[in-house]
Protein backbone atom coordinates (compact mmCIF):
# COMPACT_ATOMS: atom_id res chain seq x y z
CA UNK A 1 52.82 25.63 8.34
CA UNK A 2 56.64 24.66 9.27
CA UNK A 3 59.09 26.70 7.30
CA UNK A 4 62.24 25.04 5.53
CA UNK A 5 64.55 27.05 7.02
CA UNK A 6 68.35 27.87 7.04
CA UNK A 7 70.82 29.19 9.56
CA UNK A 8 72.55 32.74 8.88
CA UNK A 9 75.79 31.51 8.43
CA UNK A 10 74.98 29.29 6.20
CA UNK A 11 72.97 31.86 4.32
CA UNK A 12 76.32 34.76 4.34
CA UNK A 13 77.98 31.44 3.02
CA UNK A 14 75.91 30.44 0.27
CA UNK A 15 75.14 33.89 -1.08
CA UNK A 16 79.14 35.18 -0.34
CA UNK A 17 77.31 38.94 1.29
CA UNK A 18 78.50 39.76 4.28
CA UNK A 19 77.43 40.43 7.96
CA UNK A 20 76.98 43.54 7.01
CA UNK A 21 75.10 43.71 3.62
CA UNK A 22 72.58 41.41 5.50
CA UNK A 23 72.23 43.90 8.15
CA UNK A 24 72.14 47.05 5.68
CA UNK A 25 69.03 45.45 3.85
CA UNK A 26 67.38 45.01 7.24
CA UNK A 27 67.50 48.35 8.29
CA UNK A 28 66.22 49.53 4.61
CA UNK A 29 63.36 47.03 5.45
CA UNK A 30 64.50 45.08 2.27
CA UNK A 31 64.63 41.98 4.15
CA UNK A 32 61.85 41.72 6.50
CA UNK A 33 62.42 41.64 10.44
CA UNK A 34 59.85 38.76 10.67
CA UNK A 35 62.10 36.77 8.57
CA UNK A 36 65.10 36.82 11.64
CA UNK A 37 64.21 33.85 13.24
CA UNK A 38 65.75 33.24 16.77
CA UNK A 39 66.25 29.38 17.81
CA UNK A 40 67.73 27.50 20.42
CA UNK A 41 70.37 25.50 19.26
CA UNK A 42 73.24 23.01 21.10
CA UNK A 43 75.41 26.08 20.99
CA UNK A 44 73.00 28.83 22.44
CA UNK A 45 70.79 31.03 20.55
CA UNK A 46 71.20 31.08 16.42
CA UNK A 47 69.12 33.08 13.71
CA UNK A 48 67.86 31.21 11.20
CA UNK A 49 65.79 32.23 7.71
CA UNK A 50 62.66 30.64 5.82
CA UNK A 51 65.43 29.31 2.94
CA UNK A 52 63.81 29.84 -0.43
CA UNK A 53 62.39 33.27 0.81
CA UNK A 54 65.97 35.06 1.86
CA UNK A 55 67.86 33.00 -1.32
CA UNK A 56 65.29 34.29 -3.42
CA UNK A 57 65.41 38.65 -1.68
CA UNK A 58 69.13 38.20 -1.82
CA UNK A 59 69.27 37.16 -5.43
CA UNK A 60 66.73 39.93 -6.25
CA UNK A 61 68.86 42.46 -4.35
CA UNK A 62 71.87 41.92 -5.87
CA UNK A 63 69.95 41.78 -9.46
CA UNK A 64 68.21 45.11 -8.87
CA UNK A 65 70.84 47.10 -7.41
CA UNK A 66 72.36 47.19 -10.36
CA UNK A 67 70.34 49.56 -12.10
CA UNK A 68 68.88 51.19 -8.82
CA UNK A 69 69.87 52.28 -5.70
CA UNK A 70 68.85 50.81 -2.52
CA UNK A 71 66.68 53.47 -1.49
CA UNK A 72 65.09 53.10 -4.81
CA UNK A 73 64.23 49.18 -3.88
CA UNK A 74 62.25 49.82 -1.19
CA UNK A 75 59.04 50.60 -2.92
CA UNK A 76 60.06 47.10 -4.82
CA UNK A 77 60.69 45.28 -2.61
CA UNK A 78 60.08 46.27 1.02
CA UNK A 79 56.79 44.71 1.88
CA UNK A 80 55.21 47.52 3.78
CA UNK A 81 55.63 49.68 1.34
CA UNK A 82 52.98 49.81 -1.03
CA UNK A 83 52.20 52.33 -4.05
CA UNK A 84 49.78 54.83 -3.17
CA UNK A 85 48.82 54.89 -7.16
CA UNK A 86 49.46 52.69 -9.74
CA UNK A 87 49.63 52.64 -13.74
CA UNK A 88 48.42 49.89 -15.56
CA UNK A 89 45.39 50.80 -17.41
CA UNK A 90 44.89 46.28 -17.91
CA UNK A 91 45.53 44.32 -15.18
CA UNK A 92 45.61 40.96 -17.30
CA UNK A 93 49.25 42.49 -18.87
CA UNK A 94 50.41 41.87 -15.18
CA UNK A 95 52.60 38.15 -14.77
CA UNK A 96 50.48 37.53 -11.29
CA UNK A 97 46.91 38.24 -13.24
CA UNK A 98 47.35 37.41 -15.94
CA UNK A 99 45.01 35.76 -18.32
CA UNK A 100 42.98 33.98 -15.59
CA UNK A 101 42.60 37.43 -13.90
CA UNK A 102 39.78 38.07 -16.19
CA UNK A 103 37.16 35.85 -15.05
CA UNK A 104 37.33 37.53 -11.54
CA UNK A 105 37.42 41.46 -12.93
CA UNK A 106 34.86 43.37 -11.57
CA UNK A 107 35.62 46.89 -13.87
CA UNK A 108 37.38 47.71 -17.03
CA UNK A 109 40.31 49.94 -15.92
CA UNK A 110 41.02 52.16 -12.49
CA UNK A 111 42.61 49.04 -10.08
CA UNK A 112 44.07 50.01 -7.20
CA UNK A 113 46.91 48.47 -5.82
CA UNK A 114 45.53 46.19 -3.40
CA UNK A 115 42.88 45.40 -6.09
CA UNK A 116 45.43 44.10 -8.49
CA UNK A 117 46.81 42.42 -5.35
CA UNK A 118 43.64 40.62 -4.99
CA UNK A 119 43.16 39.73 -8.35
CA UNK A 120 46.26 38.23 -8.42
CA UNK A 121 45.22 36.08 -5.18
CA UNK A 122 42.50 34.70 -7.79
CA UNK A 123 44.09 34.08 -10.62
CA UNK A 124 46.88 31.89 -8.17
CA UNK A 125 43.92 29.96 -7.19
CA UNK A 126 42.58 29.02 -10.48
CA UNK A 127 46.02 28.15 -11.81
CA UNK A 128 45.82 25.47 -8.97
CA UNK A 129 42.81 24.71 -10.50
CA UNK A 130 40.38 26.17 -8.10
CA UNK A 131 36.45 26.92 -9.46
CA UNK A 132 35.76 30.68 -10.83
CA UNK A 133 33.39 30.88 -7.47
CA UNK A 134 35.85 30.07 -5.12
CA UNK A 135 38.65 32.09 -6.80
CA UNK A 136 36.34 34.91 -6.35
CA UNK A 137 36.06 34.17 -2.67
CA UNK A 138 39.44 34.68 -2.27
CA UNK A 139 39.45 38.38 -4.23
CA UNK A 140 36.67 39.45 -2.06
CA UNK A 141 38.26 38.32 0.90
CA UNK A 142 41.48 40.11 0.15
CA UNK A 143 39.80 42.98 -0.88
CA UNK A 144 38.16 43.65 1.98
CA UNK A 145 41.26 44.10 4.09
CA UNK A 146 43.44 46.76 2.43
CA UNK A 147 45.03 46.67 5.56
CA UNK A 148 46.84 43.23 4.84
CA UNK A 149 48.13 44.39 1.42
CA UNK A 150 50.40 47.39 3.45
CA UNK A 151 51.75 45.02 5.68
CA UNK A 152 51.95 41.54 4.51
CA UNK A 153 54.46 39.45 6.59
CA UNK A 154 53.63 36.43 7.61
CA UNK A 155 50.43 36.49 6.60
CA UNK A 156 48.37 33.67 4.90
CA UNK A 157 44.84 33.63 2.82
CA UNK A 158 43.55 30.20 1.76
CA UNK A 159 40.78 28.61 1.11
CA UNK A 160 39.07 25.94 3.24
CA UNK A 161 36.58 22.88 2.40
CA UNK A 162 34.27 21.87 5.16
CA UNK A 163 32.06 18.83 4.70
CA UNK A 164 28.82 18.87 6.87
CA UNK A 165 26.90 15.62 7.41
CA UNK A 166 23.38 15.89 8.69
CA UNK A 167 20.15 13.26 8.95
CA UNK A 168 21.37 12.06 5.34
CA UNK A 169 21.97 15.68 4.05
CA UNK A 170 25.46 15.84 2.88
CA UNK A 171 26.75 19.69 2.18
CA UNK A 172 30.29 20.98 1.33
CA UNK A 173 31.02 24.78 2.27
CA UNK A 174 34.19 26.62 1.35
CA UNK A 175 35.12 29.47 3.70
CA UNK A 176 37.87 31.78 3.15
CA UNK A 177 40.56 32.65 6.01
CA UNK A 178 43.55 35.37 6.57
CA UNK A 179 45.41 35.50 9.02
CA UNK A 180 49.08 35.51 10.59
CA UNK A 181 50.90 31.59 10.26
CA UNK A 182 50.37 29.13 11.34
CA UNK A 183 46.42 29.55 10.12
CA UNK A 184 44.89 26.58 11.39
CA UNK A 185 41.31 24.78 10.32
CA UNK A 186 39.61 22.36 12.31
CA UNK A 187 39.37 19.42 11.85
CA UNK A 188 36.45 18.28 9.58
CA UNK A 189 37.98 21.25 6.95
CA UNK A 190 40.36 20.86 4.48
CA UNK A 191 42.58 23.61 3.05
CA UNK A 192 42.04 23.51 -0.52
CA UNK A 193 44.16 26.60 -1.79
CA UNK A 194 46.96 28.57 0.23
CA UNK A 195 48.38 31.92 -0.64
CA UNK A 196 51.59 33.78 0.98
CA UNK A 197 50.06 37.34 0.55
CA UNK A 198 53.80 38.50 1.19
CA UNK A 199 54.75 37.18 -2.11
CA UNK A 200 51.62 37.47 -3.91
CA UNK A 201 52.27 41.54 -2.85
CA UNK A 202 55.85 41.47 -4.11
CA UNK A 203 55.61 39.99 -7.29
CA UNK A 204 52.68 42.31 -8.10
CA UNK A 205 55.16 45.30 -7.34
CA UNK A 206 58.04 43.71 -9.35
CA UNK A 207 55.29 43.12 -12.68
CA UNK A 208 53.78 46.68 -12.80
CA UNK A 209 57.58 48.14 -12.48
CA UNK A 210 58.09 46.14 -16.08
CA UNK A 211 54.89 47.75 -17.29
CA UNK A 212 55.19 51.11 -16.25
């Protein structure tokens, strides 16, 4: 999936940080190194950004740091740094679940982190307007790789449609997929719901901070 991107000096520009503020938060691992994109350019070689992503962690840096230090943001907002335990006795309370989250909980209380994450995959889905089933594909599927949840980056889970016509037997599967972008289907599927995990995982972090 191409990326709407914008060049660094455009971002220091925009924002008014400096060279090194920008380089600070990379070290902390508050802005990811798989967001320092290097291109070619008529000039030689420039680093560029995915724009609303870096806009969006600069904005929230400068918000946060307010109140907390920026070793304190890590756990926030560094994605590969995930809570090892988590307090929040209802997961619907969370912005990500939220009401929708219900339909796809499996147990009344005990979550774990990448749980919640998952649940929140769901209920993104069936704010889309994806089915209950499907939704659930995608909480399973996350589920199942805990792995994805500690280091996010780049990666993608959707939801795929395939339509397979055989000796007048017409039958629609949907698969679920995660992987690093660009994910890719073939051709006879469809993507019918796409999730950034890397900012499904962050704005779970930021909504149990206001609940704990």
């Amino acid at each position: 999936m191409d990326e709407d991107l914008i060049a660094k000096k455009d971002v220091l520009e925009q924002t008014g940080i400096s060279y090194g503020q920008l380089y600070r938060w990379k070290r902390k691992g508050l802005i990811p190194e798989a967001w320092f994109i290097r291109k070619a350019t008529v000039t030689g070689q420039e680093t560029f950004f995915p724009r609303e992503k870096i806009l969006t962690r600069i904005e929230q840096i400068r918000s946060l740091k307010e109140e907390q230090s920026l070793d304190e943001l890590v756990p926030i907002l560094a994605p590969e740094s995930a809570p090892e335990t988590v307090k929040c006795d209802d997961p619907t309370l969370l912005a990500p679940v939220g009401a929708e989250g219900r339909k796809l909980m499996w147990k009344d209380r005990g979550y774990t982190f990448g749980e919640l994450v998952a649940l929140a995959c769901g209920a993104h889905a069936l704010r889309a307007g994806t089915r209950p089933a499907e939704a659930k594909l995608l909480v399973d599927l996350v589920r199942a790789a805990e792995e994805v949840v500690r280091a996010p980056t780049g990666i993608t889970a959707l939801l795929g449609e395939k339509s397979i016509d055989q000796e007048g037997v017409s039958v629609r599967l949907t698969v679920g997929v995660l992987g690093h972008e660009p994910v890719k289907l073939d051709r006879e599927s469809r993507v019918k719901h796409r999730v950034d995990m890397e900012k499904i995982v962050e704005q779970v972090k930021l909504a149990l901070r206001g609940v704990a």
